[in-house]
C-alpha atoms as a PDB file:
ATOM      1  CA  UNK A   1     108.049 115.443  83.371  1.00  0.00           C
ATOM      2  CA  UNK A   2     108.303 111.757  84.366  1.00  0.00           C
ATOM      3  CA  UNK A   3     111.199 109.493  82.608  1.00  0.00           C
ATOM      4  CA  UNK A   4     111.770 105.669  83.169  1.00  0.00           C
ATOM      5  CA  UNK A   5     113.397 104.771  85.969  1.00  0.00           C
ATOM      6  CA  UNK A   6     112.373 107.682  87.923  1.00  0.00           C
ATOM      7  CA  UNK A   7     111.636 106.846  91.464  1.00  0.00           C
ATOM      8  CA  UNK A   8     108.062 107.907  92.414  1.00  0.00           C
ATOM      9  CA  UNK A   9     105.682 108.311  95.736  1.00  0.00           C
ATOM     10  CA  UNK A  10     102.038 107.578  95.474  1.00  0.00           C
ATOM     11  CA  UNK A  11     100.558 111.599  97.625  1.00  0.00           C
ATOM     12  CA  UNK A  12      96.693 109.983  97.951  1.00  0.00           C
ATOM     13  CA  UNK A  13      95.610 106.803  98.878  1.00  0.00           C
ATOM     14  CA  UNK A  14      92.861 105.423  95.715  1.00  0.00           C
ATOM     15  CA  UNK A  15      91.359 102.639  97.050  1.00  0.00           C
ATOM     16  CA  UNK A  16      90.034 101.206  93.190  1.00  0.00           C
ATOM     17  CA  UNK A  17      93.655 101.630  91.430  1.00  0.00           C
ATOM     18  CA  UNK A  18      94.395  98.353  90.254  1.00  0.00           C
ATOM     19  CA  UNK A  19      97.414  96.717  90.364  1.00  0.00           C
ATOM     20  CA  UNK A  20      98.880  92.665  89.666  1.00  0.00           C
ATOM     21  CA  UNK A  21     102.181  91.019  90.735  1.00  0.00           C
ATOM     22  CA  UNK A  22     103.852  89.562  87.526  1.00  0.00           C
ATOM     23  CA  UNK A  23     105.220  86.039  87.686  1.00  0.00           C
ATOM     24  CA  UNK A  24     107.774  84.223  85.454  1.00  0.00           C
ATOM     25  CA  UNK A  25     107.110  85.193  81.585  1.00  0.00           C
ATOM     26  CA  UNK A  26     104.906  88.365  83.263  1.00  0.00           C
ATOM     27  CA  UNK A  27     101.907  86.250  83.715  1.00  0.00           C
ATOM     28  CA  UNK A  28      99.273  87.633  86.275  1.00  0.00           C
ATOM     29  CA  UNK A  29     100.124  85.833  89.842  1.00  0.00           C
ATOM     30  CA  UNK A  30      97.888  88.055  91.721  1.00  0.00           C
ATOM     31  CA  UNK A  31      95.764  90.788  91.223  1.00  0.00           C
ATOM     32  CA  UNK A  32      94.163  93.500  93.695  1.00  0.00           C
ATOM     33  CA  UNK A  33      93.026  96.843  94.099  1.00  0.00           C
ATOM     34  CA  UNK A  34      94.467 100.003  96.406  1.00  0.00           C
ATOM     35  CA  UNK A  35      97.811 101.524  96.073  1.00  0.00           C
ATOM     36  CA  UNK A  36      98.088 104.245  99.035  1.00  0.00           C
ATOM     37  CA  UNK A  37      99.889 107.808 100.470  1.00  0.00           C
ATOM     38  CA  UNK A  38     103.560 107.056 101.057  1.00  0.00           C
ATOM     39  CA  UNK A  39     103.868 104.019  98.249  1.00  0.00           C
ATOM     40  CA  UNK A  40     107.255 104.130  96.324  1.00  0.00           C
ATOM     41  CA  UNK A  41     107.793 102.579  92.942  1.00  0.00           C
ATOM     42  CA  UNK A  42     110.032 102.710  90.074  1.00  0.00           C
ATOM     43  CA  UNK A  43     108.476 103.865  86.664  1.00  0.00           C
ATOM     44  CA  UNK A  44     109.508 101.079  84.055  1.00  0.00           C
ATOM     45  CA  UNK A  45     107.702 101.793  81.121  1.00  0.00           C
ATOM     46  CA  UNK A  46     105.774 104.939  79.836  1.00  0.00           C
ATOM     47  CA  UNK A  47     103.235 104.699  76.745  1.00  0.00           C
ATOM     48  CA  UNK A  48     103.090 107.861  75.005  1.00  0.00           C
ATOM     49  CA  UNK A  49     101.003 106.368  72.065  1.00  0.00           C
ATOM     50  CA  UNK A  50      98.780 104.749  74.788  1.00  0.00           C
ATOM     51  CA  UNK A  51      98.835 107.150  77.286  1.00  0.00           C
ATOM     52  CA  UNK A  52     100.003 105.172  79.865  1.00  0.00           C
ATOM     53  CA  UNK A  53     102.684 104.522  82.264  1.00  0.00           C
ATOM     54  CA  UNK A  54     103.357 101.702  84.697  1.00  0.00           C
ATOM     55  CA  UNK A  55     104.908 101.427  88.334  1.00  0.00           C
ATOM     56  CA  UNK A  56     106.620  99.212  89.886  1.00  0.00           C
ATOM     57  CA  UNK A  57     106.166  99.140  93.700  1.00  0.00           C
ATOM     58  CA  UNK A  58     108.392  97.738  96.270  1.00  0.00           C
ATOM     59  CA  UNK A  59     106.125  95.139  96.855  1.00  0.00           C
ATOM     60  CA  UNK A  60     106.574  93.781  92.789  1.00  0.00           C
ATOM     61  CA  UNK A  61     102.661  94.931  92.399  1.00  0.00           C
ATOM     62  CA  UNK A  62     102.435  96.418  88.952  1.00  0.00           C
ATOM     63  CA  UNK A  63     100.567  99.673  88.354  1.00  0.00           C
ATOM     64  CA  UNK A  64      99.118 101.089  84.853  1.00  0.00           C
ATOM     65  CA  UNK A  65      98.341 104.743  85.641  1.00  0.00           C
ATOM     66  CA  UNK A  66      96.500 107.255  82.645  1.00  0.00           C
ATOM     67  CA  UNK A  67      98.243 109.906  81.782  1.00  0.00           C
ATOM     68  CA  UNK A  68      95.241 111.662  83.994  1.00  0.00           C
ATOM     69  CA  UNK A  69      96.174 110.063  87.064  1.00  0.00           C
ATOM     70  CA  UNK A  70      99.626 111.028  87.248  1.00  0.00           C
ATOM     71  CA  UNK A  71      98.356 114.037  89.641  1.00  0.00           C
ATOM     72  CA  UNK A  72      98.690 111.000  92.110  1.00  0.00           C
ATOM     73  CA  UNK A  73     101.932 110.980  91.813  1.00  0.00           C
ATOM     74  CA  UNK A  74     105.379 112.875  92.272  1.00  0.00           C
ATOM     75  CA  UNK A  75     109.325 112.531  92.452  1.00  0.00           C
ATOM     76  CA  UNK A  76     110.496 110.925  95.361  1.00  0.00           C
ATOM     77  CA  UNK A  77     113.901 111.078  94.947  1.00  0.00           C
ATOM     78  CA  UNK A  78     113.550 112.648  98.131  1.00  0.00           C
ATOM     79  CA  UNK A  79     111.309 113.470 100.474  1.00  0.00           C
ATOM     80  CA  UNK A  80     110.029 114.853 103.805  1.00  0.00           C
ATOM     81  CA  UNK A  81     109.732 113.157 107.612  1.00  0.00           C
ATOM     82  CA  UNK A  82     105.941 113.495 107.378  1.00  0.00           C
ATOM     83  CA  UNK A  83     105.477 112.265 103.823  1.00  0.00           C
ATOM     84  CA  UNK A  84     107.977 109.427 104.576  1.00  0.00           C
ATOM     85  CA  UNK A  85     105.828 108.170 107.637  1.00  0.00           C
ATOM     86  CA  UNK A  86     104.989 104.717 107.482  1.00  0.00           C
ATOM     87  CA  UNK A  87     107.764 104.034 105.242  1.00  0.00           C
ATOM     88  CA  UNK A  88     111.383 102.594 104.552  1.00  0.00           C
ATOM     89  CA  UNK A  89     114.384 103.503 103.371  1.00  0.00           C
ATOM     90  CA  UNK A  90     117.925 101.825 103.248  1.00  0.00           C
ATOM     91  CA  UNK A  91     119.497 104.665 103.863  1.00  0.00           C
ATOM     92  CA  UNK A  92     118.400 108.244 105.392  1.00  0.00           C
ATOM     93  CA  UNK A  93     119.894 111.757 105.127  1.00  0.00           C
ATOM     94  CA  UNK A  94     118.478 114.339 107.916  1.00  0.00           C
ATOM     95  CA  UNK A  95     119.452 117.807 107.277  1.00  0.00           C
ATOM     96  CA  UNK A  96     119.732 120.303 110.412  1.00  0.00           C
ATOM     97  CA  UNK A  97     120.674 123.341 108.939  1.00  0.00           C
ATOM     98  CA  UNK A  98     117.922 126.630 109.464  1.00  0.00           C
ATOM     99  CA  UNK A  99     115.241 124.156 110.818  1.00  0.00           C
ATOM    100  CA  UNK A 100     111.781 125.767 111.719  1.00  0.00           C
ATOM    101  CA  UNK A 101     111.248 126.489 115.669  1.00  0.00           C
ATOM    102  CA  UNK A 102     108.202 124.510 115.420  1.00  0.00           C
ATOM    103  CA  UNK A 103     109.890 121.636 114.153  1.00  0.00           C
ATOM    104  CA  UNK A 104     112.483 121.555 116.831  1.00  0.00           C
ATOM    105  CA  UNK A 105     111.339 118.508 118.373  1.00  0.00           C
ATOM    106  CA  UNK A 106     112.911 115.157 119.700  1.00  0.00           C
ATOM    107  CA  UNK A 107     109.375 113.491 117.913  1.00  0.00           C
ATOM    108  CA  UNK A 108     110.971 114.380 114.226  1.00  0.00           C
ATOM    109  CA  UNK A 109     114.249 113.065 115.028  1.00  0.00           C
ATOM    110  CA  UNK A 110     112.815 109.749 116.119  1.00  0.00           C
ATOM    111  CA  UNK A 111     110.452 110.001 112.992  1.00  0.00           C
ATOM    112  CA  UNK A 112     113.360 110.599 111.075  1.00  0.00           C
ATOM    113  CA  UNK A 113     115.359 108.213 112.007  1.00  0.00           C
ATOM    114  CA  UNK A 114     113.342 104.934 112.286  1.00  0.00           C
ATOM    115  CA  UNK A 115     112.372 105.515 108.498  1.00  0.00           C
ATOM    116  CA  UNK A 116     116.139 104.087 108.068  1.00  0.00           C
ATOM    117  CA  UNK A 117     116.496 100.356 107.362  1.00  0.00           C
ATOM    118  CA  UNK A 118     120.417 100.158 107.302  1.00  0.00           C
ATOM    119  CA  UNK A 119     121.992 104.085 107.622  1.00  0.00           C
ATOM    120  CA  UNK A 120     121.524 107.123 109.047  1.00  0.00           C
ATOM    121  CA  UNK A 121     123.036 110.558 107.776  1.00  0.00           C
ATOM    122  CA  UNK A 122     122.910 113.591 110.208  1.00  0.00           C
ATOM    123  CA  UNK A 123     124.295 116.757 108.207  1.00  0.00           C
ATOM    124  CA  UNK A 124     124.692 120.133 110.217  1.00  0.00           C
ATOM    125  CA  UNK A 125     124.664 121.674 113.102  1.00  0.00           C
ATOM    126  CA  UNK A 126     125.213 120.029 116.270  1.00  0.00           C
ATOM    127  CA  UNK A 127     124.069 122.309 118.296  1.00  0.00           C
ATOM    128  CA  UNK A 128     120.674 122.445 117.005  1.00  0.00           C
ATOM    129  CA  UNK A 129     120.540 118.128 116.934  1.00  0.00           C
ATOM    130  CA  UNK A 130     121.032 118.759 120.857  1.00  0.00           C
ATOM    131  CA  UNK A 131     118.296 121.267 121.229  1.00  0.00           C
ATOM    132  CA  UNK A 132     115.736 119.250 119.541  1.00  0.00           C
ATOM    133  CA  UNK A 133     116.508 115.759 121.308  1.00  0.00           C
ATOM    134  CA  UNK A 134     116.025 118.090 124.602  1.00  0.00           C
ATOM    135  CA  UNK A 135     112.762 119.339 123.269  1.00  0.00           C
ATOM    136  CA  UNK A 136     109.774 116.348 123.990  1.00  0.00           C
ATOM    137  CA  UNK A 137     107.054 118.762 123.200  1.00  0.00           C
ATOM    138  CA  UNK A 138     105.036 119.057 120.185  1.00  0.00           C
ATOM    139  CA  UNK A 139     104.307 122.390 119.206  1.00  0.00           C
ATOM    140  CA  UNK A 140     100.312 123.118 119.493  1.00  0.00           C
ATOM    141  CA  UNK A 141      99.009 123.423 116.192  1.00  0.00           C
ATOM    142  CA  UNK A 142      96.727 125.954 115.790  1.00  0.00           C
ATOM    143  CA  UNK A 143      93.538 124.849 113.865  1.00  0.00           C
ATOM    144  CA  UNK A 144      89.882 125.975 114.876  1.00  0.00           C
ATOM    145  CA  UNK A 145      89.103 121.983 115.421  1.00  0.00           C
ATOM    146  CA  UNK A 146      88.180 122.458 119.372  1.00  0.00           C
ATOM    147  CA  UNK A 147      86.313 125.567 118.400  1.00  0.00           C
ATOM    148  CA  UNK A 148      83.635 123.503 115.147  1.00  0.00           C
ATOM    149  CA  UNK A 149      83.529 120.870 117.909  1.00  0.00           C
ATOM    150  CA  UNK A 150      82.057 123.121 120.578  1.00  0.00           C
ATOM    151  CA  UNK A 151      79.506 124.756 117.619  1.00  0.00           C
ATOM    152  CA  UNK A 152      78.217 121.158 116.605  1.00  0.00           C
ATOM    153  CA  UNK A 153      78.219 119.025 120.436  1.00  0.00           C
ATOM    154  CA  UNK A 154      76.860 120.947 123.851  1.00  0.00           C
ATOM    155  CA  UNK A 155      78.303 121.525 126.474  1.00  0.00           C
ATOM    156  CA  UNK A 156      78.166 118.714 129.157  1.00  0.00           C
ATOM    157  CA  UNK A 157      74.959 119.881 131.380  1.00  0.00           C
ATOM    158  CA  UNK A 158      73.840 122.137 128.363  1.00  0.00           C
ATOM    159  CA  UNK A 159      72.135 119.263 126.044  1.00  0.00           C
ATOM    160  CA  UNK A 160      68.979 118.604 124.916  1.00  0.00           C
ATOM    161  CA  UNK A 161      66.982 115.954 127.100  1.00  0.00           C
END
């Protein structure tokens, strides 16, 4: 499913992949471990015979994944505001067109657009760009977090002592 040349986005950080930075003549200047969530490389060469393929991230470190470790990875032609947080792009498209209630929010916009080093594309409607730079609320999330915390710490007044 993966060719050379395709662009690709690390989706879990692995703290013991290995990687090296290649110097003149691709002799090892540096070598380190961790490539992490949000990374995006190039693919430059895939092994078949070897089972291999390599990545090049933005940063010139070279990565040899297994052919059993491409699970950690995935197209990033493009992507979405929360997968692209922490990283940069040259340019960014933001579509507006049938976007989720919950996402309304003046938050994604900002998220949205500071991923952008040099451009910034809004396509849609106007109308809803205007309702969600209005909106500075997060919608709750719903999770039963506040509800396992109760179970596992008493209540103030209520502990053991």
């Amino acid at each position: 499913c993966f060719r050379e040349g395709d662009k690709v986005m690390q989706i879990r950080n692995d703290y013991q992949l290995e990687w090296e930075i290649r110097g003149r003549y691709s002799i090892v200047a540096q070598r380190g471990t961790g490539v992490f969530n949000g990374d995006t490389g190039i693919i430059r060469t895939i092994s078949p015979q070897m089972e291999t393929l390599t990545v090049e991230y933005e940063d010139s470190k070279m990565v040899d994944y297994s052919f059993k470790q491409l699970d950690e990875l995935e197209l990033a032609y493009a992507t979405t505001v929360h997968k692209a947080q922490g990283s940069e792009f040259p340019a960014v498209v933001i579509p507006l067109l049938g976007v989720p209630h919950m996402l309304m929010t003046r938050n994604l916009i900002y998220t949205a657009v500071t991923r952008a080093r040099k451009c910034v594309v809004l396509v849609g409607s106007a109308e809803i760009f205007r309702e969600m730079v209005a909106n500075p609320t997060e919608e709750n999330r719903y999770t039963t977090l506040a509800e396992r915390i109760r179970e596992i710490v008493p209540e103030q007044g209520r502990g053991e002592g």
